[in-house]
N, C-alpha and C. Protein backbone atom coordinates (compact mmCIF):
# COMPACT_ATOMS: atom_id res chain seq x y z
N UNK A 1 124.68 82.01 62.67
CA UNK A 1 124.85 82.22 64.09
C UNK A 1 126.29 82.64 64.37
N UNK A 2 126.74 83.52 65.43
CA UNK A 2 127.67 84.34 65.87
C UNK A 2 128.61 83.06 66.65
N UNK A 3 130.00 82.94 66.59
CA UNK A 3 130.81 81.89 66.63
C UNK A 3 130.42 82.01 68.74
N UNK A 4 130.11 83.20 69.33
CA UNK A 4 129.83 83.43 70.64
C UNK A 4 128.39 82.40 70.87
N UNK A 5 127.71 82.20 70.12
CA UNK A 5 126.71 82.08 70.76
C UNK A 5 126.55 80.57 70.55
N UNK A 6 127.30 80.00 69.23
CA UNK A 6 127.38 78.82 68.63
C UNK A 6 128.58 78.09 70.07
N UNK A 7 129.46 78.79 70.71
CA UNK A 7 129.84 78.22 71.82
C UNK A 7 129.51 77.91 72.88
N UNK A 8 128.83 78.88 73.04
CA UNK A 8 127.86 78.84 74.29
C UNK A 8 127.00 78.23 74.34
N UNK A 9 126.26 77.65 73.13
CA UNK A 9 124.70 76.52 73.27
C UNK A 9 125.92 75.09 73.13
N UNK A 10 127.24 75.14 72.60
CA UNK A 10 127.97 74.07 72.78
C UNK A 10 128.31 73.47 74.04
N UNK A 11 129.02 74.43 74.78
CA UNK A 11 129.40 74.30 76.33
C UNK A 11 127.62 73.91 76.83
N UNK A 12 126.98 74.31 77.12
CA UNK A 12 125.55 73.75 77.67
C UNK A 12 125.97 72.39 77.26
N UNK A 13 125.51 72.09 75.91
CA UNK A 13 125.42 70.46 75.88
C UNK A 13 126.65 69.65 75.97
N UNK A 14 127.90 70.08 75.98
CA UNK A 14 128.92 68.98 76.49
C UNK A 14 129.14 69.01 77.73
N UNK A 15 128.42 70.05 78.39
CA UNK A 15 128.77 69.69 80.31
C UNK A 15 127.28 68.46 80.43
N UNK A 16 126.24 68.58 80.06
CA UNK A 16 125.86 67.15 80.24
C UNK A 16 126.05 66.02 79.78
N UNK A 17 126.85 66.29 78.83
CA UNK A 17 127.45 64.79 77.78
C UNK A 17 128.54 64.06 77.66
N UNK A 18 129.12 64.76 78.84
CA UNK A 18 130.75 64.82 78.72
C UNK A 18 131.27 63.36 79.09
N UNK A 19 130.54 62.88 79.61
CA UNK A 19 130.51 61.18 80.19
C UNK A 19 130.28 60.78 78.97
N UNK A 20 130.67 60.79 77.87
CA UNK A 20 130.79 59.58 76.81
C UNK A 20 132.29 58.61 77.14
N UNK A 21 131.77 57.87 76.63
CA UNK A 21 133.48 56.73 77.37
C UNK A 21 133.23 56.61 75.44
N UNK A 22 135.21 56.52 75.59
CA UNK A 22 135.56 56.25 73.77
C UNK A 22 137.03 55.13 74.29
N UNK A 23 136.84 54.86 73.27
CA UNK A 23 138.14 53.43 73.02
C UNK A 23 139.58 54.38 72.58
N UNK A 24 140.57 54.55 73.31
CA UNK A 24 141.32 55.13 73.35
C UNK A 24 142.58 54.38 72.31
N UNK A 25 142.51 53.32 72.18
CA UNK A 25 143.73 52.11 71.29
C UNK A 25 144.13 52.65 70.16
N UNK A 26 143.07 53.11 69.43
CA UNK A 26 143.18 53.51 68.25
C UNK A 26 143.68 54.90 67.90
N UNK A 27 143.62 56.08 68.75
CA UNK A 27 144.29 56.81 68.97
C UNK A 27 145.58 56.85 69.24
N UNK A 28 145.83 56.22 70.13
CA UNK A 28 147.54 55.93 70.87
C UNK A 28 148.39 54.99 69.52
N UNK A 29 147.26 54.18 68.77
CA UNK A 29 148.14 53.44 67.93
C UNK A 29 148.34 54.73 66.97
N UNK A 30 147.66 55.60 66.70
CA UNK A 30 148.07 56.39 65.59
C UNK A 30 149.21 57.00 65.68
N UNK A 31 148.90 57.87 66.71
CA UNK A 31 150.07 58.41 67.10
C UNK A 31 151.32 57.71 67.55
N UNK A 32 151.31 56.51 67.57
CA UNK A 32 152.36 55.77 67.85
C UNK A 32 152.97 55.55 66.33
N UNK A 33 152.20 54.87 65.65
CA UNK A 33 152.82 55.21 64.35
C UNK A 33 153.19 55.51 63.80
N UNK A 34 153.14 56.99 64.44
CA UNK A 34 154.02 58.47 63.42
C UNK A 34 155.21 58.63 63.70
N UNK A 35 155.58 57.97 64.68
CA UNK A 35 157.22 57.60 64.92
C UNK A 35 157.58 59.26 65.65
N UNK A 36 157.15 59.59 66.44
CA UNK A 36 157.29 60.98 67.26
C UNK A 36 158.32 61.31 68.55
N UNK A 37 158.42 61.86 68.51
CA UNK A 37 159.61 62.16 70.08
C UNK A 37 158.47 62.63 71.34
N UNK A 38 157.94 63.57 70.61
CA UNK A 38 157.15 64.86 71.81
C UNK A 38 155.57 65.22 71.09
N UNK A 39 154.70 64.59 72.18
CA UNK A 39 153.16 64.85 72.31
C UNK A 39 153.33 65.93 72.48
N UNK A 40 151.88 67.07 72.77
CA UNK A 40 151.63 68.51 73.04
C UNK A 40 150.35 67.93 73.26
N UNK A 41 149.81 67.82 74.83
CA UNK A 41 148.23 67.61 75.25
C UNK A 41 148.28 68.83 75.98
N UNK A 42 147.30 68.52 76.40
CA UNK A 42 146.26 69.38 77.49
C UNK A 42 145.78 69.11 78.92
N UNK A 43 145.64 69.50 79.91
CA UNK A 43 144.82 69.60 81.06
C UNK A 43 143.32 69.36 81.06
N UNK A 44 142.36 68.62 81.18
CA UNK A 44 141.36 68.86 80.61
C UNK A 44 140.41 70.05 81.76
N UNK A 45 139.74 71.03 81.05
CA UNK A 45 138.95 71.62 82.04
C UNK A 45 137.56 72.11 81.74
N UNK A 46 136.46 72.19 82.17
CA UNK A 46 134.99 72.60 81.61
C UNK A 46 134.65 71.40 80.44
N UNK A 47 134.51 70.29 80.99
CA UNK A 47 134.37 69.06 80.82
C UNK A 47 134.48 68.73 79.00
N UNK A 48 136.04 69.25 78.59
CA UNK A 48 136.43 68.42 77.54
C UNK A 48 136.62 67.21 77.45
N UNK A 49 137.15 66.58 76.18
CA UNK A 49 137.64 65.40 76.25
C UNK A 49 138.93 65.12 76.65
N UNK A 50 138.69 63.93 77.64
CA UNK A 50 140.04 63.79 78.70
C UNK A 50 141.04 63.16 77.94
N UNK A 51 141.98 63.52 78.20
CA UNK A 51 143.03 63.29 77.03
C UNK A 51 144.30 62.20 78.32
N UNK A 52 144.11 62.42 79.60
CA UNK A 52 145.03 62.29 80.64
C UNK A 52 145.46 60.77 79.97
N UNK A 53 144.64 59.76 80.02
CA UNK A 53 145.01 58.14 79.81
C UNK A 53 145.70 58.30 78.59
N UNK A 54 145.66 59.14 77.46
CA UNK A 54 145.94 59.27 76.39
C UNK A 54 147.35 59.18 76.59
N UNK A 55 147.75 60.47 77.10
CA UNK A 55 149.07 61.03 77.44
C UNK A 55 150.01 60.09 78.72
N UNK A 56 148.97 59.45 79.35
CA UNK A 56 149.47 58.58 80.47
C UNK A 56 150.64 57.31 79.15
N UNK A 57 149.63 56.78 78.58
CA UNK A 57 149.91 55.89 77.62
C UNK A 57 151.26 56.09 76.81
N UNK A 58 151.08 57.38 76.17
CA UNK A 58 152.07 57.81 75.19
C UNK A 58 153.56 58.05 75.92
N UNK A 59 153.23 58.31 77.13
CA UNK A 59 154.62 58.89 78.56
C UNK A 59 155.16 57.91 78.44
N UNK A 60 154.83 56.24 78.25
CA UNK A 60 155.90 55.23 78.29
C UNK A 60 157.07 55.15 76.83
N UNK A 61 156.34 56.17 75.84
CA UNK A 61 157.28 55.91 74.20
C UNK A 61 157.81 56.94 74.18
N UNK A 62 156.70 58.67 74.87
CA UNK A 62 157.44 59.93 74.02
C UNK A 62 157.35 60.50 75.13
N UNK A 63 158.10 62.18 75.28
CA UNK A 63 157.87 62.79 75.94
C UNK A 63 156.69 63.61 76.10
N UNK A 64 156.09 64.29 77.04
CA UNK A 64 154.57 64.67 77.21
C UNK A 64 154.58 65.91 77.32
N UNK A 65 154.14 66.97 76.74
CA UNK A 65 154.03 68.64 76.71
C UNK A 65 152.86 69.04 77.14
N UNK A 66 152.81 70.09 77.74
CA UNK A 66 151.59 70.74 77.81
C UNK A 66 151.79 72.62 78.20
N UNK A 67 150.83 73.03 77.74
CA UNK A 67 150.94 74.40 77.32
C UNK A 67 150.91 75.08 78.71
N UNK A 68 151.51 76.30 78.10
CA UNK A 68 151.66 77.52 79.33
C UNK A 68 151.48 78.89 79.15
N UNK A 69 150.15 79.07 78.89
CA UNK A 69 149.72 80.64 78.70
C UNK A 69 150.47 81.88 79.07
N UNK A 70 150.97 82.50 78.72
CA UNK A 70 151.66 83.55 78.03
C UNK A 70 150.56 85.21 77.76
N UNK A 71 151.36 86.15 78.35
CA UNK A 71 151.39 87.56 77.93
C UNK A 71 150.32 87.54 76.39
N UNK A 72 149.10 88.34 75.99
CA UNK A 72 149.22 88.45 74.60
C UNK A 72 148.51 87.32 73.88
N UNK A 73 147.55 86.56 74.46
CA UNK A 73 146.96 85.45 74.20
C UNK A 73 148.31 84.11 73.56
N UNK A 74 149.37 84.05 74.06
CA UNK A 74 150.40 83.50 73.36
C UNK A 74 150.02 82.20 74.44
N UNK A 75 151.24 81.13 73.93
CA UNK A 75 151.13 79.85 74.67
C UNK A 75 152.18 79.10 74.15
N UNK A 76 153.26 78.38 74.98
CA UNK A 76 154.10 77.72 74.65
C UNK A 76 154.58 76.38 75.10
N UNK A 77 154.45 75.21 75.02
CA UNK A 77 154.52 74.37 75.87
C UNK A 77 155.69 74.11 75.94
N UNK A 78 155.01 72.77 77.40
CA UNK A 78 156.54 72.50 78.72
C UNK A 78 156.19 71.06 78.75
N UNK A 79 157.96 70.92 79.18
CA UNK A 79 157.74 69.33 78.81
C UNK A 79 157.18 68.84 80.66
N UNK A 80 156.45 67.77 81.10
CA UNK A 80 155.91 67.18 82.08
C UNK A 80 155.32 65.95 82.09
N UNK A 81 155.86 64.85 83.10
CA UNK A 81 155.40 63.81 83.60
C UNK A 81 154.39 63.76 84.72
N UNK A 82 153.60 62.99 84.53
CA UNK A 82 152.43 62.25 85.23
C UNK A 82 152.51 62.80 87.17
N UNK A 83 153.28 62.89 87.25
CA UNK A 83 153.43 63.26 88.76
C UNK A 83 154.31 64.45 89.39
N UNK A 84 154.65 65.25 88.19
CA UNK A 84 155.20 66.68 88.22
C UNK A 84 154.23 67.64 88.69
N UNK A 85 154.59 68.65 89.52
CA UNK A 85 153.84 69.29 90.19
C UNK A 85 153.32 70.19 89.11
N UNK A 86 152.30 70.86 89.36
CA UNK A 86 151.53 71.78 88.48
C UNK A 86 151.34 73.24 89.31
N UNK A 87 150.75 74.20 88.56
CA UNK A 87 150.72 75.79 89.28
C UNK A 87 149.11 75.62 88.42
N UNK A 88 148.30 76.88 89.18
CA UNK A 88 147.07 76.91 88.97
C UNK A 88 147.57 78.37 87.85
N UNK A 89 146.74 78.86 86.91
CA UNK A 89 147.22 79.90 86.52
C UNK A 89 146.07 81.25 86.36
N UNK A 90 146.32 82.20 86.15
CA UNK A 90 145.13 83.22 86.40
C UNK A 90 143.82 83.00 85.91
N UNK A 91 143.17 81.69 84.59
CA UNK A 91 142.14 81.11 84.06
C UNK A 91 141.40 80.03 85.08
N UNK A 92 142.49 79.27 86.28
CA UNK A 92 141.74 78.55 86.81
C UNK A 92 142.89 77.19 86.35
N UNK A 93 143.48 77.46 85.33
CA UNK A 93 143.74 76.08 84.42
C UNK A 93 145.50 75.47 85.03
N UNK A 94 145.61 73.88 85.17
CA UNK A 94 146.96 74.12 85.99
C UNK A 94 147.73 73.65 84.61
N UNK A 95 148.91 74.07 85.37
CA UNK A 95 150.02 74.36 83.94
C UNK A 95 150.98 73.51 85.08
N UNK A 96 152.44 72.93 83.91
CA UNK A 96 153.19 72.48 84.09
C UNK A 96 154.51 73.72 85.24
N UNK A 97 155.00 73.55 85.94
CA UNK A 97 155.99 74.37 86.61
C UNK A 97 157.93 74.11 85.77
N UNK A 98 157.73 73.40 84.67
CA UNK A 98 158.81 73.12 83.88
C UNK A 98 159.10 74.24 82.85
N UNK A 99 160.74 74.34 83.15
CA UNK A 99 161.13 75.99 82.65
C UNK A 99 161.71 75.14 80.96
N UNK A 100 161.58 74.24 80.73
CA UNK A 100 161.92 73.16 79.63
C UNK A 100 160.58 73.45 78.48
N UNK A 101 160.84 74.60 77.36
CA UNK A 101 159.89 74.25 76.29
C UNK A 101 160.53 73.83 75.10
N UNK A 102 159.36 73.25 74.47
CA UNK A 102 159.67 71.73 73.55
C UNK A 102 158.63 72.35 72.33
N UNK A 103 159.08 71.85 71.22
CA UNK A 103 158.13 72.13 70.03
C UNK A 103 157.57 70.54 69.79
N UNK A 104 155.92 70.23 70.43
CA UNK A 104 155.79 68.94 69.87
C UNK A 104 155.53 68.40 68.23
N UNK A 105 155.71 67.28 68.35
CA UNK A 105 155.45 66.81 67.02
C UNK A 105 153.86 66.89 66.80
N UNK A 106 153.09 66.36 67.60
CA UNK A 106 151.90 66.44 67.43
C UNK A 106 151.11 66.80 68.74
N UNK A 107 150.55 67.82 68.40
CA UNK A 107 149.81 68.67 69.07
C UNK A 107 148.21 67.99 69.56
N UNK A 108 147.98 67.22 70.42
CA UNK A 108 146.50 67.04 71.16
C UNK A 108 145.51 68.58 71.22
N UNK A 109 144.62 68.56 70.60
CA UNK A 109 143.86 70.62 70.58
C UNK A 109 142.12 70.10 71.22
N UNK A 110 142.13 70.72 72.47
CA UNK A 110 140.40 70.90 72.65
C UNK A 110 139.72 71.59 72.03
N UNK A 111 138.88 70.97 71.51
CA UNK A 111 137.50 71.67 70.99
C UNK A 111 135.94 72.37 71.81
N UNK A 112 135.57 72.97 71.50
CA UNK A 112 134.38 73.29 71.69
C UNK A 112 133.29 72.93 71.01
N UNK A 113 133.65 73.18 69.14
CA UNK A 113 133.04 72.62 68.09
C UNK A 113 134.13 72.46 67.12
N UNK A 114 133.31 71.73 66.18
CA UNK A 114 134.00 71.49 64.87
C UNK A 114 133.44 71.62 64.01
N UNK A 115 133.94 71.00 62.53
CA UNK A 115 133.02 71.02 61.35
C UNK A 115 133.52 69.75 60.37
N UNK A 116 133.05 69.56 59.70
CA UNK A 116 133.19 68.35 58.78
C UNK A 116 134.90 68.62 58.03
N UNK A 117 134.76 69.77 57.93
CA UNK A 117 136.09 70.41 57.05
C UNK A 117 137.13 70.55 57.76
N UNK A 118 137.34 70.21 59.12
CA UNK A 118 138.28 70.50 60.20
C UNK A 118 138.80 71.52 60.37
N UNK A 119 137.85 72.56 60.68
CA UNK A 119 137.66 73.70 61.18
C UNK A 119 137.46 73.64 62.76
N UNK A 120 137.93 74.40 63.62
CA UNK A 120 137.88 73.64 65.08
C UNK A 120 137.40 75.61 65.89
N UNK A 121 136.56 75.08 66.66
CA UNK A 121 135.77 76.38 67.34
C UNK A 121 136.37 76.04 68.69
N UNK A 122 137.44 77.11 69.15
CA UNK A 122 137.39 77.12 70.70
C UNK A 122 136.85 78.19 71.52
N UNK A 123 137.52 78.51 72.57
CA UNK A 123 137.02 79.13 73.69
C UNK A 123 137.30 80.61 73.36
N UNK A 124 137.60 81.29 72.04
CA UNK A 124 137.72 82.86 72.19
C UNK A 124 138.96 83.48 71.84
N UNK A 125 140.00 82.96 72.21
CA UNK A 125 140.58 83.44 73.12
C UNK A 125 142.20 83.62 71.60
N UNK A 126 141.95 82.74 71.03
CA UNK A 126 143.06 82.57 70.23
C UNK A 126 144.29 81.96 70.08
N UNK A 127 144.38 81.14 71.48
CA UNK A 127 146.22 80.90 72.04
C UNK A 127 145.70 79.61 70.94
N UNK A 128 145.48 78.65 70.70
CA UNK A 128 145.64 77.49 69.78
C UNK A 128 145.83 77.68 68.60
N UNK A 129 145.51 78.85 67.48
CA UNK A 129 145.54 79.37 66.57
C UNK A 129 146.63 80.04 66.15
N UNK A 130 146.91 80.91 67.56
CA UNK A 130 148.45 81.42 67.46
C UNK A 130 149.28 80.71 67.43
N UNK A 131 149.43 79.31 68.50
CA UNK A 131 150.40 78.18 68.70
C UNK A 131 150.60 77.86 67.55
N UNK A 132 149.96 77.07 67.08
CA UNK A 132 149.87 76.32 65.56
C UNK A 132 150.65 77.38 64.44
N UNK A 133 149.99 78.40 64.24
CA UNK A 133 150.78 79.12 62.99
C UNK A 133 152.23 79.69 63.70
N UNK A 134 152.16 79.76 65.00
CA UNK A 134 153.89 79.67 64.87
C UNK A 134 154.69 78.41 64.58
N UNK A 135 154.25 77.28 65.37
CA UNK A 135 155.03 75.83 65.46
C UNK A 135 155.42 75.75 63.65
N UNK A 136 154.15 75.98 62.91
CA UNK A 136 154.34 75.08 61.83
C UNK A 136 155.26 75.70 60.91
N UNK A 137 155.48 76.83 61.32
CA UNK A 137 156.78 78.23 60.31
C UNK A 137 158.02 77.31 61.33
N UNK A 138 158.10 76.74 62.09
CA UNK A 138 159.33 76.36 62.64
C UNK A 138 159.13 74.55 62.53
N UNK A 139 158.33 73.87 62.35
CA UNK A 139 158.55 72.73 61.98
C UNK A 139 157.13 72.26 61.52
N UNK A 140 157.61 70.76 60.80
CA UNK A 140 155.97 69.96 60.63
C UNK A 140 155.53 69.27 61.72
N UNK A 141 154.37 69.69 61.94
CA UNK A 141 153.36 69.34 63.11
C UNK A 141 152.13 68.61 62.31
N UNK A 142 151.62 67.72 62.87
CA UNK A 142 150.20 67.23 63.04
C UNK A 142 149.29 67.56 64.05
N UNK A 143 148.19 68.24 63.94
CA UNK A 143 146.89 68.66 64.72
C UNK A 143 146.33 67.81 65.36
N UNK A 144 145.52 67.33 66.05
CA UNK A 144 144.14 66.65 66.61
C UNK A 144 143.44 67.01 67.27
N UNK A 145 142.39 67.43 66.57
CA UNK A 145 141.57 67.54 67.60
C UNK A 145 140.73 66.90 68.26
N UNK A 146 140.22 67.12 69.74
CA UNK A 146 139.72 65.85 70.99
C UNK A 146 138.29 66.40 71.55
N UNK A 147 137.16 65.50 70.60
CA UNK A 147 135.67 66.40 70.67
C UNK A 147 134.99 64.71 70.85
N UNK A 148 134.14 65.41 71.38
CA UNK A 148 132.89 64.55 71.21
C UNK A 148 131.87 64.69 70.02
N UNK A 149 131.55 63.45 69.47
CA UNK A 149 131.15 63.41 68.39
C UNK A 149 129.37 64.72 67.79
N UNK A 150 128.85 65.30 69.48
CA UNK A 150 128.01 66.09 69.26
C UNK A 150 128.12 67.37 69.34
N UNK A 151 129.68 67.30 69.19
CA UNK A 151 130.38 68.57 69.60
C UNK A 151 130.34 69.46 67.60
N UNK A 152 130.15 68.02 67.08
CA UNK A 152 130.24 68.61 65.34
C UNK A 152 128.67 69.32 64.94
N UNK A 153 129.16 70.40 64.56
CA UNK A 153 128.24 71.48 64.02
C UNK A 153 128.31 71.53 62.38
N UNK A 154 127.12 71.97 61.53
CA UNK A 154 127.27 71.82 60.31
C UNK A 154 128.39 72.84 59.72
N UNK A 155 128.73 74.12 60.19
CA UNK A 155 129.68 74.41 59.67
C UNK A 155 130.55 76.12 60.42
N UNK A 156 131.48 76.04 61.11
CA UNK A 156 132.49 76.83 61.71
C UNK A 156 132.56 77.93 60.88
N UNK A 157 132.27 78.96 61.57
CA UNK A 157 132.59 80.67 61.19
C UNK A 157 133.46 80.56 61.26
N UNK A 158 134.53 80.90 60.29
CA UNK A 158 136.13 80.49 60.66
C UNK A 158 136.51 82.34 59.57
N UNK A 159 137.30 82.84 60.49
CA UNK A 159 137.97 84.07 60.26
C UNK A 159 139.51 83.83 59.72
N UNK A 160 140.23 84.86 59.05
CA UNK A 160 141.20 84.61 58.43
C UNK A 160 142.39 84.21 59.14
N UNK A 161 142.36 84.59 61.12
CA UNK A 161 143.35 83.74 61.17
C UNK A 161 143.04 82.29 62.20
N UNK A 162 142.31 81.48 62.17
CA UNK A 162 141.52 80.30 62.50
C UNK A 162 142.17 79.68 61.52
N UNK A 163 143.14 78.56 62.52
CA UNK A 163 143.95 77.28 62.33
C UNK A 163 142.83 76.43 61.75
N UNK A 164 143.10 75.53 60.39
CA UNK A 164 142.50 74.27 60.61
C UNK A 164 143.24 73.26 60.57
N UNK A 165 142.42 72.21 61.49
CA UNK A 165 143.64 70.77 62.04
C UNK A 165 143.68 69.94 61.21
N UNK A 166 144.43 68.58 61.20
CA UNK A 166 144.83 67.69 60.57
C UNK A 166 144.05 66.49 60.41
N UNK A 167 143.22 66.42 61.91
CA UNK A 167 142.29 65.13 62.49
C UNK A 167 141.79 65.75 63.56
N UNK A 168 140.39 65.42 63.70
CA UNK A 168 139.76 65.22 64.53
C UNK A 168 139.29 64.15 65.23
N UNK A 169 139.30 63.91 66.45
CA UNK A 169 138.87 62.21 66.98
C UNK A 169 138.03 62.67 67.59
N UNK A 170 137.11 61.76 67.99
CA UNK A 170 135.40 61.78 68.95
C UNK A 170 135.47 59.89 69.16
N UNK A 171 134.58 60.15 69.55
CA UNK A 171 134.52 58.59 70.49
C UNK A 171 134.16 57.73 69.46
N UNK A 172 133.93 58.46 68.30
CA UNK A 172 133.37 57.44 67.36
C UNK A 172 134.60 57.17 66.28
N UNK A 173 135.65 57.93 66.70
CA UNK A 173 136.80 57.70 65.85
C UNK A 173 137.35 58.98 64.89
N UNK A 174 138.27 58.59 64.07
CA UNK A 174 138.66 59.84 63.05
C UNK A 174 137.87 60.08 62.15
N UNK A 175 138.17 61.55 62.27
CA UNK A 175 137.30 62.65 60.81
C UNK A 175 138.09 62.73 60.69
């Protein structure tokens, strides 16, 4: 099946599923562990996994990033707190209004699908793929990706330049 169409029967079933509740502790302890300065989350939108409590959590140890789409399918994140104003941007999606970009240590990544091999299927488009192979020519990063556990498919069409991540979490915990 065509990575288009394998998204599209995905998006169907996580807009009705998207209400899974997951235990967030075990996440925040991980990443707490890694002894980090600067998260890199997300906005959640088209009913991913909400990452907000995640990042709420982590705002009291590290600083909190989130991306800002760019010319060229590019994307660079900005550093932002919990009550910093946001801009809507030409996708619909709101972005941070902070002229402050940060290379995080560990990168929070939405999924669409996945695969056992941590191969991660998004929306098309490429900006996560690009992010990643630049960050990691300029420093070591850790991946995660933030899926629901029916979001895993037996196995990701993955093209030569398709990032694969470090971890994947779902409500049922790490792959």
């Amino acid at each position: 099946m065509e990575k288009s169409a394998i998204r599209n029967n995905l998006l169907k079933v996580r807009k009705n599923k998207f209400f899974i509740k997951h235990d967030q502790k075990k996440i925040i302890n991980f990443i707490l562990d890694q002894k980090i300065n600067i998260i890199g989350g997300y906005l959640p939108i088209n009913h991913e996994f909400n990452c907000l409590d995640i990042l709420n959590q982590l705002s009291k140890k590290v600083s909190v990033s989130l991306p800002i789409m760019k010319k060229h399918n590019q994307m660079d994140f900005y550093t932002w707190k919990n009550n910093d104003p946001l801009k809507i941007n030409n996708f619909g999606i709101p972005e941070p209004i902070s002229s402050i970009s940060v290379y995080p240590d560990i990168l929070l990544v939405p999924l669409v699908g996945f695969d056992k091999n941590l191969n991660r299927l998004g929306y098309g488009g490429g900006y996560y793929d690009r992010y990643i192979k630049k960050i990691i020519s300029i420093k070591k990063i850790l991946t995660i990706g933030l899926a629901f556990s029916f979001q895993e498919i037996k196995k990701v069409p993955i093209d030569s330049y398709d990032q694969k991540l470090n971890f994947i979490y779902t409500e049922k915990g790490f792959l």
